[in-house]
Every structure is written in C-alpha cells, then in structure tokens.
C-alpha atoms as a PDB file:
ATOM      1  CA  UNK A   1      -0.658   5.842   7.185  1.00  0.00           C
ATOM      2  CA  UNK A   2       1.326   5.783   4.449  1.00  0.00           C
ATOM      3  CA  UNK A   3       0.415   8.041   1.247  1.00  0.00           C
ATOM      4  CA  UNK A   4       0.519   6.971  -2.262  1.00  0.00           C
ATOM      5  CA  UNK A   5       3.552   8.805  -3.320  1.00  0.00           C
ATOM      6  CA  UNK A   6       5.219   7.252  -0.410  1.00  0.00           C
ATOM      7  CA  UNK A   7       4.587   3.547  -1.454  1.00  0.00           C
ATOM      8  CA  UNK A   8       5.367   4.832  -5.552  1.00  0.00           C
ATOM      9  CA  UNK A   9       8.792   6.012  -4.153  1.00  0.00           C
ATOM     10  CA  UNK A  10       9.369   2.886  -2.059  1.00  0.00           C
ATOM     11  CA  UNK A  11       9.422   0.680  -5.331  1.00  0.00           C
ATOM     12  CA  UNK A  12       5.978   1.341  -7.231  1.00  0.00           C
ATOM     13  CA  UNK A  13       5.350  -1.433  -8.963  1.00  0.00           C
ATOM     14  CA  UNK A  14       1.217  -2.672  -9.395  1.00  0.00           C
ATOM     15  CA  UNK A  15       1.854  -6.078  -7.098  1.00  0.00           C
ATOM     16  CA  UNK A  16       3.334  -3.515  -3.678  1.00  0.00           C
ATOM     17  CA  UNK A  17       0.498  -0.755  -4.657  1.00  0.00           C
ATOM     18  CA  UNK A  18      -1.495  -3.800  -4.672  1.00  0.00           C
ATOM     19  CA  UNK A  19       0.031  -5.211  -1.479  1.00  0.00           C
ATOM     20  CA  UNK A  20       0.021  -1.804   0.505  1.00  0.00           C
ATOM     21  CA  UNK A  21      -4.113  -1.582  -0.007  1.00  0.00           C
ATOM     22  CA  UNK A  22      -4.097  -5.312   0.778  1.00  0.00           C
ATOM     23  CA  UNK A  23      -2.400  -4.398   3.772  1.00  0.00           C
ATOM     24  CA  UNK A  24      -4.851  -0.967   4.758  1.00  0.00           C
ATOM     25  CA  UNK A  25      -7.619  -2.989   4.332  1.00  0.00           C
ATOM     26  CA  UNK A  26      -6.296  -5.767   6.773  1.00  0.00           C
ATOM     27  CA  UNK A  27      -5.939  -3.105   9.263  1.00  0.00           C
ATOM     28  CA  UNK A  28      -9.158  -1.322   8.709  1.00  0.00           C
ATOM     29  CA  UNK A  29     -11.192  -4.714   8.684  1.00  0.00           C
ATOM     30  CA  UNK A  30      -9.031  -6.570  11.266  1.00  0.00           C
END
C-alpha cells in the first residue's frame, strides 16, 4: 500500500493525492 510520502514524491500534486485515496477506497470498498 503505498504511503503518503511515496505518492508526494511520485508527483504530489492535490488531483493524484486525490486520485491515490480515490483509488484505496476503490480497493477497500470493491
């Protein structure tokens, strides 16, 4: 799973934060 300071390094900008927990929540709900 990957970390905050992961996704910040990876480009953090607020839409792929926003994306990533889009994304964890997908795979928590799916």
């Amino acid at each position: 799973m990957p970390t905050p300071t992961k996704g910040r390094r990876l480009g953090g900008s607020a839409s792929h934060q926003k994306a990533m927990m889009a994304n964890l929540a997908a795979s928590l709900f799916a």
